[in-house]
C-alpha atoms as a PDB file:
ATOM      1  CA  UNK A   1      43.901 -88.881 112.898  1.00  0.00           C
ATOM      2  CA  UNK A   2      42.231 -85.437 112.488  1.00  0.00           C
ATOM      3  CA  UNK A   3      41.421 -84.217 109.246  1.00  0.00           C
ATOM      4  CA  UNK A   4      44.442 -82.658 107.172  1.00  0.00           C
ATOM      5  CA  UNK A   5      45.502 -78.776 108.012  1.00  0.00           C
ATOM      6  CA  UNK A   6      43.994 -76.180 105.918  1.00  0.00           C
ATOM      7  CA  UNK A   7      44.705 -72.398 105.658  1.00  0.00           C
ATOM      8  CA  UNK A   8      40.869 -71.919 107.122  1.00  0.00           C
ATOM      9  CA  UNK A   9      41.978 -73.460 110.245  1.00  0.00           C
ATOM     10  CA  UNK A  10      44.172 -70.525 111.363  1.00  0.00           C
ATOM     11  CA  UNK A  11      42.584 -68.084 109.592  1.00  0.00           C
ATOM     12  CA  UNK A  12      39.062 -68.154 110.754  1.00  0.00           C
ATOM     13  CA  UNK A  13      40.767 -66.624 114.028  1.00  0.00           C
ATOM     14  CA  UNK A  14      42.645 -63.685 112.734  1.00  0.00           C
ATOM     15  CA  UNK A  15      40.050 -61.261 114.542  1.00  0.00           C
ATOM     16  CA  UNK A  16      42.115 -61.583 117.624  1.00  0.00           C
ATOM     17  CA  UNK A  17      40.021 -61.316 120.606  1.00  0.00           C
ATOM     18  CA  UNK A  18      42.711 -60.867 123.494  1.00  0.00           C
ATOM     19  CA  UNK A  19      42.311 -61.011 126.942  1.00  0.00           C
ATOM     20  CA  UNK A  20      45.522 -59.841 129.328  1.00  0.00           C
ATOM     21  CA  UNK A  21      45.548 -62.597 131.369  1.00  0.00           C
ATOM     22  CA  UNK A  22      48.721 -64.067 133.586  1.00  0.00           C
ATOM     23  CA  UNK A  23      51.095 -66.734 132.824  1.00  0.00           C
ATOM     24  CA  UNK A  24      49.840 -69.671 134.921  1.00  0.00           C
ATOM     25  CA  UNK A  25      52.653 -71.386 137.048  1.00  0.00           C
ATOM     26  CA  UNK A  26      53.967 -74.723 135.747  1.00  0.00           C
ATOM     27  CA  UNK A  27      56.734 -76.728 136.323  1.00  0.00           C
ATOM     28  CA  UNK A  28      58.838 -75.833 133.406  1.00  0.00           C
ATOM     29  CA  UNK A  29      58.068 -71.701 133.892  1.00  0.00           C
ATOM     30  CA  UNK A  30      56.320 -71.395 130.406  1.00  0.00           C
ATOM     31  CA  UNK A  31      53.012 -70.602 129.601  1.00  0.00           C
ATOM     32  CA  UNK A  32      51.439 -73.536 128.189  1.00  0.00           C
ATOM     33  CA  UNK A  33      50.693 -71.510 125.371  1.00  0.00           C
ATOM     34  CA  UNK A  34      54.344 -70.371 124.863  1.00  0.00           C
ATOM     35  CA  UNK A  35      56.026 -72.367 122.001  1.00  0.00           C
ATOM     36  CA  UNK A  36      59.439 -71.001 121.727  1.00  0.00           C
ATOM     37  CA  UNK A  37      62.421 -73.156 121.378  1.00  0.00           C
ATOM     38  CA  UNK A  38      64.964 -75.006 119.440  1.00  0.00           C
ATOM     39  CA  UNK A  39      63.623 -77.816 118.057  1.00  0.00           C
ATOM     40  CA  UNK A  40      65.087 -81.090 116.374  1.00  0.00           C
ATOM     41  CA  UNK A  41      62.961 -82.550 113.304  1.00  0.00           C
ATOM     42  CA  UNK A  42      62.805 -86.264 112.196  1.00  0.00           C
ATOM     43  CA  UNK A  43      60.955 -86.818 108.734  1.00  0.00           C
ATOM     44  CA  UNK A  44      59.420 -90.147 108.378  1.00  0.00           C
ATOM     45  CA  UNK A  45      60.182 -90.335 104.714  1.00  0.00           C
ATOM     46  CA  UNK A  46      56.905 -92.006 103.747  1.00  0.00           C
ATOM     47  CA  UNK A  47      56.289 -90.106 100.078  1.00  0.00           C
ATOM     48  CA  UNK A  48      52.804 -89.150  98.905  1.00  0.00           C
ATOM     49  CA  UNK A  49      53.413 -87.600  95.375  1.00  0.00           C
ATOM     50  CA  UNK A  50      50.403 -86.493  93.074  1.00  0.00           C
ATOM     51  CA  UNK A  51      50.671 -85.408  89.257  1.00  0.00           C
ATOM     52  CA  UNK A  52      47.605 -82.834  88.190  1.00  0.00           C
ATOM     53  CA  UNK A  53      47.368 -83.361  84.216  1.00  0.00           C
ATOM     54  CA  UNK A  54      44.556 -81.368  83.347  1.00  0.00           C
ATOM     55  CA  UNK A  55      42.511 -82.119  86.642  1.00  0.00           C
ATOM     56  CA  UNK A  56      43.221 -85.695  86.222  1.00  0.00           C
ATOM     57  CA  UNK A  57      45.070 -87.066  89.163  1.00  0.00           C
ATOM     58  CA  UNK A  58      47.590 -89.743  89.013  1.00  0.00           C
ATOM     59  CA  UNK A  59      49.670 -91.101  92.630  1.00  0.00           C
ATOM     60  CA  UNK A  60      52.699 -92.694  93.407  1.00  0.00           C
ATOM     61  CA  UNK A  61      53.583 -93.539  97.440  1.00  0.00           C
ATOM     62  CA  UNK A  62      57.093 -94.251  98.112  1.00  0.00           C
ATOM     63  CA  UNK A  63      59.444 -94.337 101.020  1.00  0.00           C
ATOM     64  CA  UNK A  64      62.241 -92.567 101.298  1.00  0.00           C
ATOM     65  CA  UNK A  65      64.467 -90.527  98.092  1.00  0.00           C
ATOM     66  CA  UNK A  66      66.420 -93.135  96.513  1.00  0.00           C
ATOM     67  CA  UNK A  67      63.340 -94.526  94.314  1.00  0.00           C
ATOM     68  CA  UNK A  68      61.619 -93.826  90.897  1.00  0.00           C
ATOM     69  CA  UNK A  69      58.193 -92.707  91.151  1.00  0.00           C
ATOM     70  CA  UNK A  70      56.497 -93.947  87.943  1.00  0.00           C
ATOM     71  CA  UNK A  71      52.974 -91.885  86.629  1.00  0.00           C
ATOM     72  CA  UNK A  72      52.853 -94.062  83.762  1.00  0.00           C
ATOM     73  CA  UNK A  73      53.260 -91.904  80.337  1.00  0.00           C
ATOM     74  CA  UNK A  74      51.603 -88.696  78.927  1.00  0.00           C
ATOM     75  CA  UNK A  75      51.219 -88.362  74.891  1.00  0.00           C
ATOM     76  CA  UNK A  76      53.880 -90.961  74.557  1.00  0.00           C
ATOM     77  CA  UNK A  77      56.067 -89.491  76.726  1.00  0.00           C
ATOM     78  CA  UNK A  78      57.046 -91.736  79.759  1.00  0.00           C
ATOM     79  CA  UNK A  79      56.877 -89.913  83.226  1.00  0.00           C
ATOM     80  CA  UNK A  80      59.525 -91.549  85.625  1.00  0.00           C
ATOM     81  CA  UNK A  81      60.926 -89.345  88.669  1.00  0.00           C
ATOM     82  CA  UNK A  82      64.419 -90.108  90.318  1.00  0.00           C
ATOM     83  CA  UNK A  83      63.629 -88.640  93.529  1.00  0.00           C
ATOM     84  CA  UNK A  84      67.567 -88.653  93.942  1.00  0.00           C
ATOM     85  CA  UNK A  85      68.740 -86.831  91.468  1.00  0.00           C
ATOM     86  CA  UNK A  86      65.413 -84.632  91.739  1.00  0.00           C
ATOM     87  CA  UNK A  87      65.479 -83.557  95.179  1.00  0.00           C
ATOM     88  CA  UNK A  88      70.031 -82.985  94.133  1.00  0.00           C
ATOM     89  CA  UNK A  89      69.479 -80.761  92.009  1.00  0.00           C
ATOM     90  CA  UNK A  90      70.206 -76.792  93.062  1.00  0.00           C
ATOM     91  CA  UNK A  91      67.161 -75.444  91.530  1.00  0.00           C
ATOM     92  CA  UNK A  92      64.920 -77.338  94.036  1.00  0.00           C
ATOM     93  CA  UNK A  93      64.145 -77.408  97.418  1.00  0.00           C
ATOM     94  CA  UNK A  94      62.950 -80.739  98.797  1.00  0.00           C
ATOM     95  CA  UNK A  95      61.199 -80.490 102.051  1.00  0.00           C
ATOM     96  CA  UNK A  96      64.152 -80.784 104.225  1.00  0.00           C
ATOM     97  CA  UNK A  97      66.061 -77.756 102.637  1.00  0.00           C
ATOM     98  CA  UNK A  98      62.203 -76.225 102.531  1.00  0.00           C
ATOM     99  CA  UNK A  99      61.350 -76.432 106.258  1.00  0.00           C
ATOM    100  CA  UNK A 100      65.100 -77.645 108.291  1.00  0.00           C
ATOM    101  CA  UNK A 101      65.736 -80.374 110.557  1.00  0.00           C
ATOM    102  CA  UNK A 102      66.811 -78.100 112.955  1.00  0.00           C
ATOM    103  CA  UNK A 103      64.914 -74.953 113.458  1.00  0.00           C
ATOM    104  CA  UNK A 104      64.718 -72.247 116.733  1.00  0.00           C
ATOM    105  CA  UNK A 105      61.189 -70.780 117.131  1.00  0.00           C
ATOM    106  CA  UNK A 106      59.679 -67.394 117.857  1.00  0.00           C
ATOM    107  CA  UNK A 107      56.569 -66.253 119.153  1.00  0.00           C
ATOM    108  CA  UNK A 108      54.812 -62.945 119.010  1.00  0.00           C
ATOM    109  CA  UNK A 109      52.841 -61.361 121.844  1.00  0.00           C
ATOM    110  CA  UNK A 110      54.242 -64.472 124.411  1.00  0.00           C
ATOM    111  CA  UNK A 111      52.957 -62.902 127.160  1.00  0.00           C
ATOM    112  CA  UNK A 112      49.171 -62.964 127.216  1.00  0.00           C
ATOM    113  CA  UNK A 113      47.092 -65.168 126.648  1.00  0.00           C
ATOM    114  CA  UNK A 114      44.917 -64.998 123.303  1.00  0.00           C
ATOM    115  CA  UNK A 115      44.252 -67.496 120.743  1.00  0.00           C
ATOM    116  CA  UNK A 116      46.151 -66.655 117.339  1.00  0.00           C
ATOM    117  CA  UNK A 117      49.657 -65.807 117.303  1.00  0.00           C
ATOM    118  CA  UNK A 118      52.649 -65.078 114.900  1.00  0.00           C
ATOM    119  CA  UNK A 119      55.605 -67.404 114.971  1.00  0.00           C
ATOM    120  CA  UNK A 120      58.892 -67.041 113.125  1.00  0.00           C
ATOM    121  CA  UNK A 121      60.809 -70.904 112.557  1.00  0.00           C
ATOM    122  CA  UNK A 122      64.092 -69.974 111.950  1.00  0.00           C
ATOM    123  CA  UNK A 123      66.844 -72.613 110.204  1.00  0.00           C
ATOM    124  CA  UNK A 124      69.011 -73.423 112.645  1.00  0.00           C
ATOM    125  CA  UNK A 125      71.069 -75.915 111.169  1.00  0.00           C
ATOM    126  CA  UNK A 126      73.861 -73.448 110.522  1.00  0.00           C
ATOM    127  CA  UNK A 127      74.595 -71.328 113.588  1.00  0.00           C
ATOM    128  CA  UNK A 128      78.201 -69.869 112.966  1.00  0.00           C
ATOM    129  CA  UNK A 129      77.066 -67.766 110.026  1.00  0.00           C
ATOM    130  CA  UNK A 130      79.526 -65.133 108.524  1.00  0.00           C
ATOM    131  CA  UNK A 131      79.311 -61.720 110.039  1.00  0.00           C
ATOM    132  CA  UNK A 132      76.351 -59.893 108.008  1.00  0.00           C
ATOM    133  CA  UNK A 133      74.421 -62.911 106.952  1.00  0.00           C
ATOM    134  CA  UNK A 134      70.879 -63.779 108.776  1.00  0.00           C
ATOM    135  CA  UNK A 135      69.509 -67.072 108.912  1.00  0.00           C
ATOM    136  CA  UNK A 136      66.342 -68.313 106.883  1.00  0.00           C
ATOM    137  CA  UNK A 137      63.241 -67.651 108.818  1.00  0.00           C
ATOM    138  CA  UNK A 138      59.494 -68.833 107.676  1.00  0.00           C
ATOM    139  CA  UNK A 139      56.460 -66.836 108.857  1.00  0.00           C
ATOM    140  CA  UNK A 140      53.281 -68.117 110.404  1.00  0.00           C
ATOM    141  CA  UNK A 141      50.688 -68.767 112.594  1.00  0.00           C
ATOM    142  CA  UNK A 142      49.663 -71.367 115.412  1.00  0.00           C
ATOM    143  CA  UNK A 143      46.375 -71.305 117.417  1.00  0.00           C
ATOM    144  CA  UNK A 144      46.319 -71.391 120.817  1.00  0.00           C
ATOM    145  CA  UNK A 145      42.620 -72.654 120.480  1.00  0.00           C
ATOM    146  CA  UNK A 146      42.395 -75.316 118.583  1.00  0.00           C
ATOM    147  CA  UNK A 147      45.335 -77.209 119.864  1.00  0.00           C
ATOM    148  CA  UNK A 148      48.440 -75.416 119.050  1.00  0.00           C
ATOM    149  CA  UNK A 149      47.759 -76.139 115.188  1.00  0.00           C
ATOM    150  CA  UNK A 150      50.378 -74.247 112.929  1.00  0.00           C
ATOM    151  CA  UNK A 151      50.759 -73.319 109.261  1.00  0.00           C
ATOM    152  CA  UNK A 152      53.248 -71.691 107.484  1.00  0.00           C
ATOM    153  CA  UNK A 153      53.585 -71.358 103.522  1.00  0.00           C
ATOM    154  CA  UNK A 154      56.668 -72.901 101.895  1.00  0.00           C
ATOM    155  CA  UNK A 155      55.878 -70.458  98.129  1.00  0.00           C
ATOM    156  CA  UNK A 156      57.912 -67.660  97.614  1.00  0.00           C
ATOM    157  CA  UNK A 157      60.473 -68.055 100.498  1.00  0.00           C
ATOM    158  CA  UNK A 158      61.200 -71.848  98.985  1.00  0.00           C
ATOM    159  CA  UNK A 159      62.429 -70.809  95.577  1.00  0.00           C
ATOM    160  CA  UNK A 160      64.272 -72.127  92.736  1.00  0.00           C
ATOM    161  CA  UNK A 161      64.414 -71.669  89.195  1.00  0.00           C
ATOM    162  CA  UNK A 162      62.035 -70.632  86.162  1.00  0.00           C
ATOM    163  CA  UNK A 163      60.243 -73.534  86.606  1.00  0.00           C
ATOM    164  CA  UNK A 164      61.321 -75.266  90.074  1.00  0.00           C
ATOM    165  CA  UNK A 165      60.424 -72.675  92.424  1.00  0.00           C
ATOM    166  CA  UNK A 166      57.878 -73.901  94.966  1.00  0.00           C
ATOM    167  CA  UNK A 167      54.051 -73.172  94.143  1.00  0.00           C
ATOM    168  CA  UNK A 168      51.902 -70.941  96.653  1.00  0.00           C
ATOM    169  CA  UNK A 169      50.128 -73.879  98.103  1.00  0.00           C
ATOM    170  CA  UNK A 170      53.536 -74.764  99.647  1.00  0.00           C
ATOM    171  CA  UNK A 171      53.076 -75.405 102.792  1.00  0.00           C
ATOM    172  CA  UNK A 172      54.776 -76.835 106.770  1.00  0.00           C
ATOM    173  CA  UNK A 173      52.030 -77.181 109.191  1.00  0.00           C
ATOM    174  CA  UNK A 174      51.487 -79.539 112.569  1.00  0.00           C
ATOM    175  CA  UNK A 175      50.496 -79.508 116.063  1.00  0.00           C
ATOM    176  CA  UNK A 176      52.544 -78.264 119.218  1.00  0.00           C
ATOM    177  CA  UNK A 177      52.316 -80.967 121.631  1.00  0.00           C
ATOM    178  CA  UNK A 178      52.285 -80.896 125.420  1.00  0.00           C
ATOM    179  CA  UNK A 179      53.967 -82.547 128.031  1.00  0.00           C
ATOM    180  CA  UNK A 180      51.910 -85.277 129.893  1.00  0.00           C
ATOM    181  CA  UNK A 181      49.285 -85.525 126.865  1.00  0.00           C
ATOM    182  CA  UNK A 182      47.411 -88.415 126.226  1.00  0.00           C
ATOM    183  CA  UNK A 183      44.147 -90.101 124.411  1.00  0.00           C
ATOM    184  CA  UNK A 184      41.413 -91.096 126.521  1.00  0.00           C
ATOM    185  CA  UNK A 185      37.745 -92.692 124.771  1.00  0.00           C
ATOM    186  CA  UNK A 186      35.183 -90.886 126.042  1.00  0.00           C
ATOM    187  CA  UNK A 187      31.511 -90.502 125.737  1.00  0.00           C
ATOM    188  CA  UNK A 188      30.255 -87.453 123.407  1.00  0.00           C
ATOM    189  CA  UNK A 189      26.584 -87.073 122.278  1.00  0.00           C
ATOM    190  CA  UNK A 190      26.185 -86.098 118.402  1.00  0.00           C
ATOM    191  CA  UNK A 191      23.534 -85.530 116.225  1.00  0.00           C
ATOM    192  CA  UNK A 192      23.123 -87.022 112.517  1.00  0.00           C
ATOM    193  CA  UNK A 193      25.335 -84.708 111.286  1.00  0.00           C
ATOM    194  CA  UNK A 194      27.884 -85.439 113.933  1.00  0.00           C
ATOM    195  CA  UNK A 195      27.401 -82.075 115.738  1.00  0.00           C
ATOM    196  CA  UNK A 196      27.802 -82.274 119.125  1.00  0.00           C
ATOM    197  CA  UNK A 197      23.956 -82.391 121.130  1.00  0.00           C
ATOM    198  CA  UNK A 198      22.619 -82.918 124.519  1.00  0.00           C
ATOM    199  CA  UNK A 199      20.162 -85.407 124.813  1.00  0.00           C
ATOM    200  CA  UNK A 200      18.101 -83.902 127.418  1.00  0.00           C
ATOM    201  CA  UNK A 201      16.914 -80.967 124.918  1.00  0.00           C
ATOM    202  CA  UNK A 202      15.893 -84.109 122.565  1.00  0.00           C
ATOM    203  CA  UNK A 203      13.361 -85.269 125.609  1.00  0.00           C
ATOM    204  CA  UNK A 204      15.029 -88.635 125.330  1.00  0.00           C
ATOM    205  CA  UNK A 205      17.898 -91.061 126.852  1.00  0.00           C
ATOM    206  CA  UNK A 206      20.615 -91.124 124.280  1.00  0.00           C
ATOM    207  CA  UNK A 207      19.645 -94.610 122.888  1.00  0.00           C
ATOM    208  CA  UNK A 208      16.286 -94.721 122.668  1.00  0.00           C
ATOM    209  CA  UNK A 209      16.434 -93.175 119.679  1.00  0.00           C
ATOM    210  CA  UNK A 210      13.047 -91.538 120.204  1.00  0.00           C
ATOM    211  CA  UNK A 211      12.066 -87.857 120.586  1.00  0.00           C
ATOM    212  CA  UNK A 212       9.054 -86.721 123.005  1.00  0.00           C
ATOM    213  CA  UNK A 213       6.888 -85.917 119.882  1.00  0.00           C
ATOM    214  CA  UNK A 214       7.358 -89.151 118.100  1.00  0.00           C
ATOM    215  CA  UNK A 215       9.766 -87.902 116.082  1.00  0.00           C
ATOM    216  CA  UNK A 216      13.079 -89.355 115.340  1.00  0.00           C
ATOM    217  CA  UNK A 217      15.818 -88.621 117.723  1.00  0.00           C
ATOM    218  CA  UNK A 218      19.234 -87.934 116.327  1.00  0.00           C
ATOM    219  CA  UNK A 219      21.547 -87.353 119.425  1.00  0.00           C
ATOM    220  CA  UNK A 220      23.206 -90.702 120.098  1.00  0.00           C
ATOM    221  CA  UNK A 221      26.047 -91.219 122.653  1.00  0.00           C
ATOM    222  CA  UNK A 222      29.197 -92.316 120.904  1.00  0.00           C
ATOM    223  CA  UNK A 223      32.723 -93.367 121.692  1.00  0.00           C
ATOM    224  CA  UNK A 224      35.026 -90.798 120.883  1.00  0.00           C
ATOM    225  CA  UNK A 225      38.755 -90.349 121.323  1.00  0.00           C
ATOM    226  CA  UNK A 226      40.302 -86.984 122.981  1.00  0.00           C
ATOM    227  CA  UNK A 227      43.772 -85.594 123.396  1.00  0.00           C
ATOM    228  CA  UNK A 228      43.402 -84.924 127.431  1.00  0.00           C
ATOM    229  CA  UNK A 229      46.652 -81.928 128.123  1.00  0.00           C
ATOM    230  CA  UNK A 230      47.315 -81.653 131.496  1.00  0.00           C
ATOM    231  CA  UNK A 231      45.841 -77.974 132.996  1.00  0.00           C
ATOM    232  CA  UNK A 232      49.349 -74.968 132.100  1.00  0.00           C
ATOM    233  CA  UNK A 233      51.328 -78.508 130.583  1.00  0.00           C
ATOM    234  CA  UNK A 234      54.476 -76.704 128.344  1.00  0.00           C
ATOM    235  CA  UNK A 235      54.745 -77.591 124.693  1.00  0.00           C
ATOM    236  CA  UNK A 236      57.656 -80.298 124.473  1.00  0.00           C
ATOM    237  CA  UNK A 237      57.270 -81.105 120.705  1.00  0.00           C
ATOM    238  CA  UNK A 238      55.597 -80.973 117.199  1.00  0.00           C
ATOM    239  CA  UNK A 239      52.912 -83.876 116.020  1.00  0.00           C
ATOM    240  CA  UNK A 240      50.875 -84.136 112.638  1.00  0.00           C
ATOM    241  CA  UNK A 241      53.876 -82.460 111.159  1.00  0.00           C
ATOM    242  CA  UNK A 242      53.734 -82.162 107.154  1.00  0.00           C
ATOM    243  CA  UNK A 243      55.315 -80.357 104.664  1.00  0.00           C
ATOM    244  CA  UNK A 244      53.577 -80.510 101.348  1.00  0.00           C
ATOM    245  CA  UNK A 245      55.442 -78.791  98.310  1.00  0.00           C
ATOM    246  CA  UNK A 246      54.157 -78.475  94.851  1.00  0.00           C
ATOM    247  CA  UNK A 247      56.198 -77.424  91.199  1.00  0.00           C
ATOM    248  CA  UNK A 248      55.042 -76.662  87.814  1.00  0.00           C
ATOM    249  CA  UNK A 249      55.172 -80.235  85.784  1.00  0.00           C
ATOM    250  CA  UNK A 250      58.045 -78.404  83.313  1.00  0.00           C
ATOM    251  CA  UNK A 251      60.624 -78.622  86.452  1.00  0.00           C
ATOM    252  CA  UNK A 252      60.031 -82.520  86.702  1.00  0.00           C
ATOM    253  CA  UNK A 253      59.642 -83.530  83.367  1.00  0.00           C
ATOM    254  CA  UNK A 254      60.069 -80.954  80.770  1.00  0.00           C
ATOM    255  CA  UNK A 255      58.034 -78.378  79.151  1.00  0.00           C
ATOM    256  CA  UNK A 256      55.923 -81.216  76.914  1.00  0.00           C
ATOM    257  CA  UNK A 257      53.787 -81.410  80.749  1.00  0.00           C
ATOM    258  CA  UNK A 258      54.418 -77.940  81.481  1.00  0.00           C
ATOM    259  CA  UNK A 259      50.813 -77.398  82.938  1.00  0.00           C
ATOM    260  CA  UNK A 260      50.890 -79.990  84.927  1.00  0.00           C
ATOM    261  CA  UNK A 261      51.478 -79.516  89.087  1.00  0.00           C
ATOM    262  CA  UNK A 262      53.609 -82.207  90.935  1.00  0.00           C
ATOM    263  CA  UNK A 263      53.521 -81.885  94.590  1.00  0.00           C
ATOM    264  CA  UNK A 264      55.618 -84.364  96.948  1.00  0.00           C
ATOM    265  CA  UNK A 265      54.190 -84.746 100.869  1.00  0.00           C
ATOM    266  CA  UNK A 266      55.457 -86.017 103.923  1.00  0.00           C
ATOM    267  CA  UNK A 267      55.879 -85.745 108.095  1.00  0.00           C
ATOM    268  CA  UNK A 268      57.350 -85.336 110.202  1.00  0.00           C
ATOM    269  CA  UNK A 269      57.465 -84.863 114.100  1.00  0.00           C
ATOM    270  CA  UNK A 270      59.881 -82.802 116.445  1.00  0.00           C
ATOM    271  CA  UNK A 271      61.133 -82.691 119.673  1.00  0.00           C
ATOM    272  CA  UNK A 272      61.724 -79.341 121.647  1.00  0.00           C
ATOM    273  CA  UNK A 273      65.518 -79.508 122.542  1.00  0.00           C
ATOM    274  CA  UNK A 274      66.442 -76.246 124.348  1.00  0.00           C
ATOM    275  CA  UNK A 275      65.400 -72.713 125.103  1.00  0.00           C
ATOM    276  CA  UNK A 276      65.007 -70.275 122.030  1.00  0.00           C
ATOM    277  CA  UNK A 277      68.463 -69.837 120.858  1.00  0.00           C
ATOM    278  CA  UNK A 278      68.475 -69.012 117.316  1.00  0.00           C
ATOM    279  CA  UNK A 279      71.208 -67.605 115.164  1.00  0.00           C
ATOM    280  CA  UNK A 280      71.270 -63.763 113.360  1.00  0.00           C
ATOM    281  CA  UNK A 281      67.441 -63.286 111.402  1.00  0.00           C
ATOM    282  CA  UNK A 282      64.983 -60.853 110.707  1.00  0.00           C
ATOM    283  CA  UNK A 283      61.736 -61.348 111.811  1.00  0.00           C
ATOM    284  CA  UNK A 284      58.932 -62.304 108.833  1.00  0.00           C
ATOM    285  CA  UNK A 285      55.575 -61.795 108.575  1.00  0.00           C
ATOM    286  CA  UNK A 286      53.223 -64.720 108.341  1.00  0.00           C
ATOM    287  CA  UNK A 287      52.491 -66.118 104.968  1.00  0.00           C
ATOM    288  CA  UNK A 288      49.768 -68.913 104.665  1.00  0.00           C
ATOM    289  CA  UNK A 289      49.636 -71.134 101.379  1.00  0.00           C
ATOM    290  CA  UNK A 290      47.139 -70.122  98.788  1.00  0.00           C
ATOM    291  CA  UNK A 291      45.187 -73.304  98.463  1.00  0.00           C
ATOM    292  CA  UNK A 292      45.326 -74.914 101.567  1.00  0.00           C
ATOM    293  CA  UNK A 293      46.977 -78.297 101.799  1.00  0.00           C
ATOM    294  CA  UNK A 294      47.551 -79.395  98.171  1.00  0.00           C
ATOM    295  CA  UNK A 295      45.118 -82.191  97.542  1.00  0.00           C
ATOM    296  CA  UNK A 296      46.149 -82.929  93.844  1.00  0.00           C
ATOM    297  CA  UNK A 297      43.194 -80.717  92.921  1.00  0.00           C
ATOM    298  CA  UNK A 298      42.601 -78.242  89.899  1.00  0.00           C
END
């Protein structure tokens, strides 16, 4: 699995370097960059949920919302979670009313190729709205070049009450994936600090371990798995999907933990169902989580 989605990911690129270049042909007549559609999520309901008492970090794992997730006790005080009646109540949003299980997405700039874009995901699990009202919509970004990875923060747009609205490290994030993708093992050459080398510049085969001064060579050949996409192959779908939401402590258990975070994970995947088709919305800008994927961290 590749390492978890961070705000850094997406935006290390937002110095757009763009190139007008033509939509290459494929089968489906969309760029293989082009990620617009309706789209049907399925959350796997595997729980990760972390408790941040003062930098000290205590996790519970548990599947699906009908359990008790049990940190033990603070100052006396024990701290048991119904994930029912939590994830009920009005004043929060639980990561399917955070990020919907049906959503239609946009796409800025569609037409050329270039490696960051903006992309609106827009709830589309109510389409007959009454005349006036827009739909939802979540802003972010998804790069082109490093394998349709996406991020969107879940903070401000998610909220709830004093206490229950969801933190700025919020956040939905995955990969678009392509029709006809697969994993192949392949051999890659890197050095000690698993850079990638070429063992000729090292004046040595890659395992004999040897440079041409004596010295220690460190580019080794190694078995490593890649994600081979067919050459202009259309997005079909959404892999790696999480949605990671954090609270102040106060909105789980009461202001006696009040600064305390509690953030609740989980994925999800999604299948690309239809053309782009979304109900009334405005377009948003993006907006990326503060922190990152929340990590239980100070």
């Amino acid at each position: 699995m590749p390492p978890p989605l961070r705000a850094g990911l997406l935006l290390g690129a937002l110095s757009l370097a763009l190139s007008a270049c033509g939509v290459p042909a494929s089968t489906s007549g969309r760029a293989e960059w082009d990620v617009r559609g309706n789209y049907t999520l399925t959350y796997d309901d595997r729980l990760t949920l972390k408790l941040n008492i003062g930098g000290a970090v205590r996790e519970v794992t548990t599947t699906g919302y009908g359990g008790i997730a049990d940190f033990g006790s603070h100052e006396g005080q024990p701290l048991r979670l119904d994930l029912r009646e939590f994830c009920g109540r009005a004043d929060v949003l639980c990561p399917s009313e955070a990020f919907w299980t049906q959503v239609a997405i946009n796409q800025d700039d569609v037409n050329r190729r270039q490696d960051l874009y903006v992309i609106n995901v827009i709830n589309n699990t109510v389409r007959d709205l009454p005349s006036g009202q827009r739909a939802e919509v979540r802003g972010g970004l998804v790069n082109h070049a490093q394998q349709d990875t996406f991020l969107l923060g879940l903070g401000a747009a998610a909220g709830g009450g004093q206490h229950c609205g969801a933190l700025a490290l919020s956040l939905a994030g995955g990969r678009f994936r392509h029709m006809g993708e697969r994993i192949e093992t392949r051999t890659v050459y890197r050095d000690a600090q698993g850079r990638p080398c070429d063992p000729a510049d090292a004046g040595v085969s890659a395992d004999a371990g040897v440079s041409a001064d004596g010295g220690v060579a460190e580019c080794r050949a190694i078995q490593e798995p890649q994600r081979i996409v067919p050459p202009g192959a259309p997005v079909d779908g959404i892999e790696e999907g999480k949605v990671a939401l954090g609270w102040l402590g106060a909105c789980a258990f009461g202001p006696f933990i009040a600064a305390a975070t509690l953030t609740l994970e989980t994925g999800f995947t999604a299948q690309r169902v239809g053309e782009f088709d979304p109900p009334p919305f405005t377009p948003a800008a993006p907006m990326l989580p503060d922190a990152g994927t929340p990590d239980g961290g100070g």
